[in-house]
Every structure is written in C-alpha cells, then in structure tokens.
Protein backbone atom coordinates (compact mmCIF):
# COMPACT_ATOMS: atom_id res chain seq x y z
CA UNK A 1 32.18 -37.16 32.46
CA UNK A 2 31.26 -34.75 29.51
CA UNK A 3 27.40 -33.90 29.17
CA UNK A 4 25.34 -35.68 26.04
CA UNK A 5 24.71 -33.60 23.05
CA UNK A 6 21.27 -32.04 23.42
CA UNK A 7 19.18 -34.14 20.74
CA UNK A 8 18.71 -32.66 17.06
CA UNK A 9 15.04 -31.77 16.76
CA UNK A 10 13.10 -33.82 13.94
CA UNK A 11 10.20 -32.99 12.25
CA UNK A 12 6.76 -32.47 13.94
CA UNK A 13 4.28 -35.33 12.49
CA UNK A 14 0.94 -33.71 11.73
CA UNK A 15 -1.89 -35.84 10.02
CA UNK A 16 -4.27 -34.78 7.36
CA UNK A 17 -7.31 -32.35 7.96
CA UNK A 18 -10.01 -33.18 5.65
CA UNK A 19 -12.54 -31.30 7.51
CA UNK A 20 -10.61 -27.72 7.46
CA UNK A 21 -12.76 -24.84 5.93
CA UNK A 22 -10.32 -22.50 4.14
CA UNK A 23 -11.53 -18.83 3.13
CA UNK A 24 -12.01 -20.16 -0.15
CA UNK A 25 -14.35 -22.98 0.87
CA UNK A 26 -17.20 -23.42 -2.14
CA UNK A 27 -14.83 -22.61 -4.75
CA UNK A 28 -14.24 -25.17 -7.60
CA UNK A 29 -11.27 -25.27 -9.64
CA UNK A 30 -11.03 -26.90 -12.69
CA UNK A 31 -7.28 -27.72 -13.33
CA UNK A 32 -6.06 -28.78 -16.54
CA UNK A 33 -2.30 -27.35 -16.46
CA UNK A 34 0.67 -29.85 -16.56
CA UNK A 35 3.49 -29.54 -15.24
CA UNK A 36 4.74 -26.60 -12.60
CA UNK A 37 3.42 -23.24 -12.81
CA UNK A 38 -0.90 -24.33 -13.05
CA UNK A 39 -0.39 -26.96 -10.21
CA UNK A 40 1.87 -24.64 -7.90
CA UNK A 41 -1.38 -21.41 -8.66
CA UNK A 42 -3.94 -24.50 -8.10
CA UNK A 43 -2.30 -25.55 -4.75
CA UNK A 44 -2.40 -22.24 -3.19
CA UNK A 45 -6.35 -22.29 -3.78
CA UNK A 46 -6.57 -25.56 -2.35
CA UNK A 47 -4.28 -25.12 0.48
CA UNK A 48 -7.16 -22.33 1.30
CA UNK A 49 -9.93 -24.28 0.58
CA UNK A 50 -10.78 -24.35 -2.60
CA UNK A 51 -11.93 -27.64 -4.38
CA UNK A 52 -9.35 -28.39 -6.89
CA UNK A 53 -10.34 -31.06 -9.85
CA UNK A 54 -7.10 -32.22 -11.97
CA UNK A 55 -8.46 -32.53 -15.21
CA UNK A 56 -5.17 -35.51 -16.17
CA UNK A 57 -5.00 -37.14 -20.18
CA UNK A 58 -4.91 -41.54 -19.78
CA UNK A 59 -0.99 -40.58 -18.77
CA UNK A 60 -1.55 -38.28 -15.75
CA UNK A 61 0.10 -35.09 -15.50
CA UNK A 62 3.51 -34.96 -16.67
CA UNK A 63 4.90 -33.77 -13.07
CA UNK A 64 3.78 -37.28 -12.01
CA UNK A 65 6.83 -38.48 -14.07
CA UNK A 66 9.61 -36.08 -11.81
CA UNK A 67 10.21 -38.68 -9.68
CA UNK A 68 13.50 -39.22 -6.63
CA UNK A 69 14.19 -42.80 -6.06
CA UNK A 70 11.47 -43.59 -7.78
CA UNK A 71 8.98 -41.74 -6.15
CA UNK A 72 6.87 -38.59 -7.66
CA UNK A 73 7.72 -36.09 -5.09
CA UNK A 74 6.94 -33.21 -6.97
CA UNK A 75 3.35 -34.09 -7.20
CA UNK A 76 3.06 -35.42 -3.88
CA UNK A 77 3.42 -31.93 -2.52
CA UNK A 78 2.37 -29.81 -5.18
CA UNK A 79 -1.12 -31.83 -5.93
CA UNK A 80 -1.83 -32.06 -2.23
CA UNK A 81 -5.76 -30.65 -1.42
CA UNK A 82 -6.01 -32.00 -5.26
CA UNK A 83 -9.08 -34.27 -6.63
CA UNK A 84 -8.07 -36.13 -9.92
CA UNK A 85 -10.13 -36.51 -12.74
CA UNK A 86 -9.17 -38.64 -15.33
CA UNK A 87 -10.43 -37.77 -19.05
CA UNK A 88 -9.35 -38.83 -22.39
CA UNK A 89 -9.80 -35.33 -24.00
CA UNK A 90 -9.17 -36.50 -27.47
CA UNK A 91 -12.78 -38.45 -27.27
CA UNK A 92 -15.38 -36.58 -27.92
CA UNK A 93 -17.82 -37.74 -25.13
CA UNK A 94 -15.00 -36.78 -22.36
CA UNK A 95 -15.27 -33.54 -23.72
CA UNK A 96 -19.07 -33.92 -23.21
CA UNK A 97 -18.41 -34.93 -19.67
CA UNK A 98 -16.04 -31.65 -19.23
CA UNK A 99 -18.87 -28.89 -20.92
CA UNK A 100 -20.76 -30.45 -17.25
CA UNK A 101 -18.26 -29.53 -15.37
CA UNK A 102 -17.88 -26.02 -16.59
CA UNK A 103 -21.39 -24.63 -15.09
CA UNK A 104 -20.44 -25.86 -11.77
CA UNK A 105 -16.82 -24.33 -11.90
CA UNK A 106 -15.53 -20.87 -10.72
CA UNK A 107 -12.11 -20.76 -11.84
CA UNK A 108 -10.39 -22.94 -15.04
CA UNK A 109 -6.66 -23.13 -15.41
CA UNK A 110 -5.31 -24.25 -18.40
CA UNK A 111 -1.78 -24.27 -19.60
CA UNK A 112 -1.99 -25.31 -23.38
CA UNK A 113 0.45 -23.48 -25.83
CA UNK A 114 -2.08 -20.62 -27.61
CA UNK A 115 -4.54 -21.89 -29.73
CA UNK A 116 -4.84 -25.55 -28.58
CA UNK A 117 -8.17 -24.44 -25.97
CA UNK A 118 -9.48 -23.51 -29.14
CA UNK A 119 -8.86 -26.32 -31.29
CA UNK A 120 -10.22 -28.52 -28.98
CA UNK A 121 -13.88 -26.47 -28.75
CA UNK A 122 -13.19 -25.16 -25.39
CA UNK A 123 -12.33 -21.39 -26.52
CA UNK A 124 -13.34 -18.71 -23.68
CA UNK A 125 -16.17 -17.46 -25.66
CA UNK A 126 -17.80 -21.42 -25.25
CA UNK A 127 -16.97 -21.52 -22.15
CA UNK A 128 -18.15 -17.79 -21.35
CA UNK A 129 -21.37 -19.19 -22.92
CA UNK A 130 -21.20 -22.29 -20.22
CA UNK A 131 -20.79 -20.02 -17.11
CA UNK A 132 -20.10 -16.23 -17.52
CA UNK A 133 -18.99 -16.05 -14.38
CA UNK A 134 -16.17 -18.22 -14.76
CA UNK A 135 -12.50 -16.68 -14.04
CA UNK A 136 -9.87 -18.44 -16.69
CA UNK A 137 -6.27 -18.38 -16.20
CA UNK A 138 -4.27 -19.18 -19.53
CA UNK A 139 -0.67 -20.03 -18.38
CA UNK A 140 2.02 -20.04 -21.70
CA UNK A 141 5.65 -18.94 -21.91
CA UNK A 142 5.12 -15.88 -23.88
CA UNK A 143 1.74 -14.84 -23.89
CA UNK A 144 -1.42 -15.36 -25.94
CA UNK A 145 -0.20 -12.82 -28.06
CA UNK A 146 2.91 -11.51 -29.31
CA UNK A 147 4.96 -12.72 -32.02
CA UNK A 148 6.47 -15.68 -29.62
CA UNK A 149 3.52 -16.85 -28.87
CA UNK A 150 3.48 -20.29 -30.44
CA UNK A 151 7.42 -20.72 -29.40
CA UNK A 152 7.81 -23.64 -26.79
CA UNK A 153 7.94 -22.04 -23.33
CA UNK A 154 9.67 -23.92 -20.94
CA UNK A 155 11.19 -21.82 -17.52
CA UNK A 156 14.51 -22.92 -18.56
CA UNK A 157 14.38 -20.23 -21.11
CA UNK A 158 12.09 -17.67 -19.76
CA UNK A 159 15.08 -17.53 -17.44
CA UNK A 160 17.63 -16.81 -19.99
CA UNK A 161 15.27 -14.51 -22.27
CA UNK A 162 14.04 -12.14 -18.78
CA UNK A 163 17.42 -11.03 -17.85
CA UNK A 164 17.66 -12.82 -14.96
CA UNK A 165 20.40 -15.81 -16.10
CA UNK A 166 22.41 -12.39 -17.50
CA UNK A 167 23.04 -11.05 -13.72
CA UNK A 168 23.45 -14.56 -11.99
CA UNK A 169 26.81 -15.80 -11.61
CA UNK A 170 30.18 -14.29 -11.24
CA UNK A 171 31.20 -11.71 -13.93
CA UNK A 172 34.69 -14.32 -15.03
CA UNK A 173 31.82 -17.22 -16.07
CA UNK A 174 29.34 -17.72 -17.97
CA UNK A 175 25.49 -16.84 -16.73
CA UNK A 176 23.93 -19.11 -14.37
CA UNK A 177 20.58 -19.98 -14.74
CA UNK A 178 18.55 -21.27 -11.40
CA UNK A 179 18.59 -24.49 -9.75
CA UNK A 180 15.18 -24.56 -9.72
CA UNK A 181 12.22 -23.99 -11.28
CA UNK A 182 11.90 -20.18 -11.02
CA UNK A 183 10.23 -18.62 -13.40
CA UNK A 184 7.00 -21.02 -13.14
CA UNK A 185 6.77 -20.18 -9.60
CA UNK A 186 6.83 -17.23 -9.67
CA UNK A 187 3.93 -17.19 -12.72
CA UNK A 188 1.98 -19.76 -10.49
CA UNK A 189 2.46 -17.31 -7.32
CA UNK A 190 1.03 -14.41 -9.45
CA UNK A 191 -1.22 -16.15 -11.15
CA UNK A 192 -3.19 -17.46 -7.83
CA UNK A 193 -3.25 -13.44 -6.81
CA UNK A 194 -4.71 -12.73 -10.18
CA UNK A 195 -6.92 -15.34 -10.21
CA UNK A 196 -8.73 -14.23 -6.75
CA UNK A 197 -9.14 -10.73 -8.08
CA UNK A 198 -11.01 -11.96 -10.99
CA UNK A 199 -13.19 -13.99 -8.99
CA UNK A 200 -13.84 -10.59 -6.49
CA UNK A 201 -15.22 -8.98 -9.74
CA UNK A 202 -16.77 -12.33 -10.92
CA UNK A 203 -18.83 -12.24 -7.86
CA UNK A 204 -19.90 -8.82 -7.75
CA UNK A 205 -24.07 -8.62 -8.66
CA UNK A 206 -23.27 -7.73 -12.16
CA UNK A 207 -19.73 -8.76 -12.63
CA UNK A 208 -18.68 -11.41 -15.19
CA UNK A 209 -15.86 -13.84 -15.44
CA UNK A 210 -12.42 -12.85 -17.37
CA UNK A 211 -9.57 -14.16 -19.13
CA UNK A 212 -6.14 -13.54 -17.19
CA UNK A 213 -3.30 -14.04 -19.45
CA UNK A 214 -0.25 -15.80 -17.17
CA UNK A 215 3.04 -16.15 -19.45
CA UNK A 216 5.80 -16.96 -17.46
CA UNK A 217 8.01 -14.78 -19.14
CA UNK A 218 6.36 -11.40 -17.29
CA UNK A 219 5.92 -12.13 -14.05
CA UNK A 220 9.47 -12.87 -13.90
CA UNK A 221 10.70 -9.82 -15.73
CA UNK A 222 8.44 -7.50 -13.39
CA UNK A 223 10.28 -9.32 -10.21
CA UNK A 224 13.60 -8.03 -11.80
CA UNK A 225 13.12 -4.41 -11.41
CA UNK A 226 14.26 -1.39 -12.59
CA UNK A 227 17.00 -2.67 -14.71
CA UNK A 228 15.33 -0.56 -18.14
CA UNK A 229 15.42 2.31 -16.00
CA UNK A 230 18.81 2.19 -14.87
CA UNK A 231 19.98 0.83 -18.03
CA UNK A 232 18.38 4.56 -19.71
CA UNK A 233 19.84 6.57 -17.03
CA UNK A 234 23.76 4.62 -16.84
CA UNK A 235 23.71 3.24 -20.50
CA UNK A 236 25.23 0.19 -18.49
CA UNK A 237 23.47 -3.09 -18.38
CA UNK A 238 24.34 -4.94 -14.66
CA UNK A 239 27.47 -6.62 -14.31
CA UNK A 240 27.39 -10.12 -13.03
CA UNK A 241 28.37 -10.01 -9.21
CA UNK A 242 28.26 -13.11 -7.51
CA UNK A 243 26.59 -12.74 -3.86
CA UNK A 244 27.32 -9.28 -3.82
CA UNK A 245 24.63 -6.32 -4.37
CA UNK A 246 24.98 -3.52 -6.77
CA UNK A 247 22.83 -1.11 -4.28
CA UNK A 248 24.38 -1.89 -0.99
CA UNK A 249 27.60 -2.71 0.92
CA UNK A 250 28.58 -4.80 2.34
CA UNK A 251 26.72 -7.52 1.11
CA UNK A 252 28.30 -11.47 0.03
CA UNK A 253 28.69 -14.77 1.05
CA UNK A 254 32.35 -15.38 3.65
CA UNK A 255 34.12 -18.59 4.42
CA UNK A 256 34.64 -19.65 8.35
CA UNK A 257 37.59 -21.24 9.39
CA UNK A 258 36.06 -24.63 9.56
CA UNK A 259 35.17 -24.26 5.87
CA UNK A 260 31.38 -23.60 6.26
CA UNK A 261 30.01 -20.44 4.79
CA UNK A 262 27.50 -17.50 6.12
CA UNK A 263 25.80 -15.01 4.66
CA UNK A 264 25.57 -11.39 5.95
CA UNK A 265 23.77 -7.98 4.77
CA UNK A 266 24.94 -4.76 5.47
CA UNK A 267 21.73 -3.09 3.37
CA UNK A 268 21.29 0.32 5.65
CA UNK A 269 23.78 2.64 6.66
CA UNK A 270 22.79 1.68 10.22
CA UNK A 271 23.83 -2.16 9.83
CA UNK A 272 26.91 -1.48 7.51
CA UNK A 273 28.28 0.80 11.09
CA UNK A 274 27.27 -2.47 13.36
CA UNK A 275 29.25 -4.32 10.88
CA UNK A 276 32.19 -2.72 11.21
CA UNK A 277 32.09 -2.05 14.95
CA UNK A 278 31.37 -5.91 15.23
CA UNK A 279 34.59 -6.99 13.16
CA UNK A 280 36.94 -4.94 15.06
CA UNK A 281 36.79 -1.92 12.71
CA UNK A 282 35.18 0.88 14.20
CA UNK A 283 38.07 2.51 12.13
CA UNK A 284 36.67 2.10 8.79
CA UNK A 285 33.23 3.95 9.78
CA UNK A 286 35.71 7.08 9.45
CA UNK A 287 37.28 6.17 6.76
CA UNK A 288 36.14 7.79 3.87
CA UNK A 289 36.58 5.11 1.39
CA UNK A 290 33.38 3.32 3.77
CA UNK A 291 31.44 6.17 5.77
CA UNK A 292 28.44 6.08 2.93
CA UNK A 293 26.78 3.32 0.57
CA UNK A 294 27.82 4.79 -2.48
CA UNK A 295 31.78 4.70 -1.13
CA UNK A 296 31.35 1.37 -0.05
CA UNK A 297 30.48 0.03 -3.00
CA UNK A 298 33.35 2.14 -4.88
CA UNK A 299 35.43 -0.25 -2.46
CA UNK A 300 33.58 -3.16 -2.13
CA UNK A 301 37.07 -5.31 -2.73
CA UNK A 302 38.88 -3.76 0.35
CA UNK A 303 35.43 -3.89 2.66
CA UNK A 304 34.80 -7.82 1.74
CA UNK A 305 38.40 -8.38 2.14
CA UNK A 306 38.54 -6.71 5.88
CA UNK A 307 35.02 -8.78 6.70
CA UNK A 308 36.20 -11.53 5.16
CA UNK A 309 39.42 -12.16 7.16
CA UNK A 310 37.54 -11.46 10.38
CA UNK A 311 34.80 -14.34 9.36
CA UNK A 312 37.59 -16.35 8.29
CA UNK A 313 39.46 -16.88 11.65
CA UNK A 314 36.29 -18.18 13.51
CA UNK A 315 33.86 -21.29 12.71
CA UNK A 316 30.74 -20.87 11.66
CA UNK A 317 28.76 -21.58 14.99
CA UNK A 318 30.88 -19.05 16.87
CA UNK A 319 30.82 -16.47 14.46
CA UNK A 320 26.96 -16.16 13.78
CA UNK A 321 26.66 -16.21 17.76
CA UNK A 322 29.09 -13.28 18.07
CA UNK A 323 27.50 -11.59 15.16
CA UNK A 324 23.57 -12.22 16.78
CA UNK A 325 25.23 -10.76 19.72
CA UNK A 326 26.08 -7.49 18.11
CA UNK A 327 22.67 -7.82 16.11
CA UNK A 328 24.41 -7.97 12.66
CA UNK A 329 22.46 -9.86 10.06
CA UNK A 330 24.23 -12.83 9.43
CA UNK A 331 23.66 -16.67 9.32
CA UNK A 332 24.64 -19.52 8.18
CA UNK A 333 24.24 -21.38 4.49
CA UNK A 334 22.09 -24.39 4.81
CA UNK A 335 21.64 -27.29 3.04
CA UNK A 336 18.05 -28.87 3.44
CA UNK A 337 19.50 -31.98 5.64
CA UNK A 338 20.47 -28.52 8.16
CA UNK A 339 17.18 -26.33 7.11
CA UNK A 340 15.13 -30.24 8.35
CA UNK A 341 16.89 -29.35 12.00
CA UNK A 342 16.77 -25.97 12.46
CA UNK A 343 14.83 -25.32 15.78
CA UNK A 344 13.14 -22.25 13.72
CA UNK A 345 11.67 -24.18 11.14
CA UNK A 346 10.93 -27.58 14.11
CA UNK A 347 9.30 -25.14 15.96
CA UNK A 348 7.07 -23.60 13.49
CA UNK A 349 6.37 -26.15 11.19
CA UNK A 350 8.06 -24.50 8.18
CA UNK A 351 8.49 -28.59 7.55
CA UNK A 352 5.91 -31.10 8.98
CA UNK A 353 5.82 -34.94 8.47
CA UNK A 354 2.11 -36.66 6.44
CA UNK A 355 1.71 -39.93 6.36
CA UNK A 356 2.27 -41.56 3.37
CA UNK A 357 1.80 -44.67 1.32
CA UNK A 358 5.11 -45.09 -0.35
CA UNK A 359 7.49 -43.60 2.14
CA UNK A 360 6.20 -43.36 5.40
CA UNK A 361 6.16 -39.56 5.87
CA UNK A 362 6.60 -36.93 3.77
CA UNK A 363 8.27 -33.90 5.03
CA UNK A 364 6.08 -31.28 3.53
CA UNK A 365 5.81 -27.33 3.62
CA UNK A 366 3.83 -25.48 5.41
CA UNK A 367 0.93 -23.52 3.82
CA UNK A 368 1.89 -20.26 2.91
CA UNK A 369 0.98 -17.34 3.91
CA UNK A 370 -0.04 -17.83 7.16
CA UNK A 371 -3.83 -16.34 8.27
CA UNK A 372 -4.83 -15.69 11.26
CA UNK A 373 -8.34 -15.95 11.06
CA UNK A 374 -8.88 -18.07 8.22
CA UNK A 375 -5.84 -19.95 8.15
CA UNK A 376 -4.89 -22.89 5.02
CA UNK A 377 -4.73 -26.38 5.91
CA UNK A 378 -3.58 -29.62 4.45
CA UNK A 379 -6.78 -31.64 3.92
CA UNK A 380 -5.71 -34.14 1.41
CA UNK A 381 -2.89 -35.92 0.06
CA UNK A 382 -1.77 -35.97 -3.58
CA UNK A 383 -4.30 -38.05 -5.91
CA UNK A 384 -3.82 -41.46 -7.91
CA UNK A 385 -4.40 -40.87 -11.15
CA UNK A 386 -8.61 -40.99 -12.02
CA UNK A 387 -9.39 -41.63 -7.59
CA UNK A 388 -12.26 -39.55 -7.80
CA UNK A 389 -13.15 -39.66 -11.23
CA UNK A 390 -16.62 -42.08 -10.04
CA UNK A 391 -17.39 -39.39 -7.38
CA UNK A 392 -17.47 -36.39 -10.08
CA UNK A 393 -19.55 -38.44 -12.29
CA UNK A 394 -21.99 -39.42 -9.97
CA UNK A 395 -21.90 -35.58 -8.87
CA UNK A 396 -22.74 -34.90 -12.56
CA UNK A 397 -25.65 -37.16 -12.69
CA UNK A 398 -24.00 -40.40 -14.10
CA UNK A 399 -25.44 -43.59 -12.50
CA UNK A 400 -23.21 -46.22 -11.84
CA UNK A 401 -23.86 -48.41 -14.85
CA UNK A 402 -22.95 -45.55 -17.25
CA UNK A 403 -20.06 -44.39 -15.20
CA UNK A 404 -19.05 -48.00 -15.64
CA UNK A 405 -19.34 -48.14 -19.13
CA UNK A 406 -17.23 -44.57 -19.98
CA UNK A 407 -14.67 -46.80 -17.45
CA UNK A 408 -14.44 -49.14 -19.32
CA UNK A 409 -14.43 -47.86 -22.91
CA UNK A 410 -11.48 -45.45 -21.37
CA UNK A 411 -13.32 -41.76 -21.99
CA UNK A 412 -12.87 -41.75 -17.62
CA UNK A 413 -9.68 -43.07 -16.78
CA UNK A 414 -10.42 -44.80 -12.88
CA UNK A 415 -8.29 -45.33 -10.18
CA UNK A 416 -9.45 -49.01 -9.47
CA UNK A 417 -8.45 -50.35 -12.85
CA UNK A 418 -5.55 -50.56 -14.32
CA UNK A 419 -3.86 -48.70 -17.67
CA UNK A 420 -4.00 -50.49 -20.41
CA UNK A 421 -1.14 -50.02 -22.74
CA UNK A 422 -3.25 -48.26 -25.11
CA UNK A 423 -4.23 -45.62 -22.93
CA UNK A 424 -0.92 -44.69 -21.50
C-alpha cells in the first residue's frame, strides 16, 4: 500500500477588518485618477489607513470596465479600503459639492492629461486657496511640462519610449514590452512615497501643501539605471539578452528534464564557485575562461551550456532540492495556479481568501510592506459605484431631502438607484 499524497495547501480565508487603525489613520484622500497608476498610489494609503474617497464620473472609473469572466477584478483588489463618491463633474453644482470636500482633504490625486484640472476650475492655486495644506499628486504620461505633455500617455508606451521594451527580449526578435502594467506601477509605487513626504512637510507648524508632479514616464526610466552612463563610457547601448544579465554570470532561465523550467543566479563571485562545485564542475572555478565575473560573461555561451546540461538531466523537483542543498539560488518558474500552493506564500499570506459577493472569495494580496508596529490591514472591500455618496453628503452638511434631490437630478450618482441611460 503506497502512502496518500500529503494535501496541497489552499488559501488561508481571512475576513474584513473594518476597525484596523493604520499609521495613516485621519488622513483623507480625495481620489479622482482612473485607471491604474492613481488607484494602485491610493490603495497603498488606504491599505495603511488612510480614508480614501473615489471621486467616479456617472460611468465609474474606467478600471471598473477590466473585467475576467465578467467580473471587475482589477478594481476589486485595487479599490479595496476605497469609499466611492459618485459626481457628475461636468455640472456645476457637483463641482460645488467637491470645493466642500477640499477643506476637509489632506491629499488629492488626480490623473487628468495637463490642463484639464484647470479647465474645470480646480487649478492648484484654487485649491491652494481651499486648504493650503493640501498635498496634490498630478499623475500624466509625460509630465506637466515638457513638450509631450499634452501627448496621450498610456504605460504601453512609456514602456517603449523609457528604454525598457529596447532591452527585453532576446537580441534575434523584436523588443518585448511587459505583460503587465509596469510602468503605472511603478509611478503609483513612487507616487504614494512622494505623496507621504509632502504631507511630513504639509504638517510641519508652518509647512504648506505642494504639487508633486507623477508622469509615468520617470519613475520608470530612474528604475532602469545607469544605462546613460554606460552608454557615455562604452558608446554601446545594451544588447537584448533574454534571462541573462549583462553584470553577472551565470545568470538565465534552464530547462529540466521533465520540461519545467528554473531560474538560478550566480550574482557574486561566492555563488558563481557554489555553482560550479554543485554541477559537478569544480573544474571550471580554475579555468580561466570562468575564475572572475568579467571572464564569465566573456563566456557566458560555454558556462550556460555546462549548467544547462546538468539542469537538463534532472526534473525540476529534484534539481531545486539538490541545488537548496548546496545553497545555490535556484527555483522553480511558477505560474499563479503553482504561486496559489506554494507553502511560502499559504503560510504567510502572500495570498488570502475575502469574501465576496460575486465569486465567493477573492484571493487577494497581502498588504505590502509589512510593519511591525503599525501594520496595514484590509478593512473594506472594493465600492459599488456612488455606496457612500449619502454618507459624504450628510458629512458635508446635506440633509436628506437635498441629498435626495442632487440624487435624483444625477449631480450625486447613488448606489441604491439605478443608471439611467443618460448618465452612463
């Protein structure tokens, strides 16, 4: 009789805190970005506490629309510890409604394309007049200035334009740009950093609130690195290179015998010896072709092709056990259906389960970074469109009748009732 398979670990449940008190607790963001970059910088204030309003036009933000199966995943995670507002901006007494909001706010977030703010009477120097204090974050593709400013700024080509598409891929095809949505996280990463230290000096005795320009182009550019530098020195721009590193060898992606892949790093002189020693090769650490980094990379070919055939006779399993063993940095390529049982990320809720209306539960991230003291928390679940949209107005001083009324006449878009065609 053989033994059972141990069971695959699933996904810790965990339920919603709406109590949690982040470090950020009393802060009020006023979110009026669509799309990616605003709502990932405006989740990593609420994940710490901060009170985030979504500011959403009669259609909702567009990332509501980015749906799997038919349901908006996107916003379901990136909206979470969100409040939605709905507002018709285009009427003049929603934009009434917003000037109340802006005294009570401590951070705005905007991602208009340069200019619109200001067309719509809502320029920093109004607002500045509203609330000096206030810390606004203008997120564009380019810039607010800059002769691309008014150019359409979409990641897709903030990803071709940095550099980065140029050195992703294999040198025989054509650039690669990411499967993902890079450059605006990155700009929404930065831009929650940013927007912090502009609230430190906001809240300083005599400080005053700022304008923090967030293209997306920059941030990603800055997280290339030297390239400029190298290109001045070399008067070579960087080849395309697959999974391999122009700094340090070895370094790709190898095949096991049972056709799965792993990754391994050989990034310190150190680790490239283990390497070696580990594959059977203690020979190669004297050969002179391999003893340093910059010889290894003069013969990266021969190096990948003696790892390579090593990884290549044993499956995947075996091979990152052997490889642990000799504490080489390997593992394996996963696909999220193997990253969803990975004891690691079971055991410390990298992924947790939330209840959730449409699908049950909704394997979610965990907030990131962790604190120890004054640790993030997931207190709410995405918004419907305009569900607290009555609360903010009654916050504001709107009784019940006139809330009513603005309901109706759609200037406050409300959860309760329905869209009419006109206002989607």
């Amino acid at each position: 009789m053989t033994d059972a398979p141990p069971l695959k670990p699933g996904l810790r449940r965990r339920d919603y805190q709406p109590d949690a008190v982040g470090p950020l607790d009393g802060v009020r963001v006023l979110d009026l970005s669509r799309l990616f970059a605003g709502n990932v910088l405006t989740q990593i204030l609420g994940d710490f506490g901060a009170e985030v309003i979504k500011v959403e036009p009669p259609a909702g933000d567009t990332l509501r629309g980015w749906k799997t199966e038919g349901v908006s995943t996107h916003w379901k995670i990136y909206a979470r510890n969100k409040k939605s507002l709905g507002l018709d901006l285009r009427n003049p007494r929603a934009g009434e409604i917003f000037r109340k909001l802006i005294p009570t706010a401590h951070i705005l977030v905007e991602s208009f394309r340069p200019g619109v703010l200001e067309k719509m009477g809502l320029s920093p120097e109004v607002l500045h007049a509203l609330n000096p204090r206030l810390v606004i974050v203008r997120v564009s593709g380019w810039g607010q200035g800059g002769p691309y400013r008014k150019r359409p700024g979409f990641g897709t080509v903030i990803e071709g334009m940095s550099g980065f598409a140029a050195i992703n891929g294999f040198e025989d095809r054509e650039p690669v740009l990411p499967p993902m949505y890079l450059a605006d996280g990155v700009a929404g990463t930065y831009g929650a950093s940013a927007a912090l230290l502009a609230l430190r000096e906001a809240e300083r005795p005599d400080g005053k609130g700022q304008v923090i320009d967030l293209p997306l182009y920059d941030p990603l550019f800055a997280l290339l690195g030297p390239q400029a530098a190298n290109y001045r020195l070399s008067g070579k721009t960087r080849r395309r290179e697959g999974s391999r590193s122009s700094n340090s060898a070895p370094r790709n992606v190898y095949r096991c015998r049972d056709g799965k892949y792993v990754s391994l790093s050989g990034s310190t002189q150190t680790m490239a010896m283990r390497i070696l020693q580990a594959i059977g090769r203690a020979d190669l650490a004297a050969d002179p072709r391999f003893a340093a980094n910059a010889d290894r990379l003069k013969h990266v070919e021969e190096l990948d092709a003696a790892i390579g055939d090593f990884i290549g006779r044993h499956d995947q399993a075996a091979l990152v056990a052997l490889m642990e063993e000799a504490e080489v940095t390997v593992g394996p390529i996963y696909d999220v259906s193997q990253i969803m049982e990975d004891p690691h990320v079971v055991e410390r809720e990298i992924l947790a389960d939330y209840p959730d209306a449409e699908i049950e539960h909704l394997p979610m991230h965990h907030v990131v970074p962790r604190l120890s003291g004054t640790p993030g928390s997931i207190r709410l679940p995405a918004p419907v469109l305009g569900q607290h949209s009555r609360d903010i107005l009654q916050q504001l001083g709107f009784d019940e009748a006139e809330a009513a009324r603005l309901i109706s006449e759609g200037v406050v878009i409300d959860a309760a009732l329905p869209l009419t065609e006109d206002a989607a």
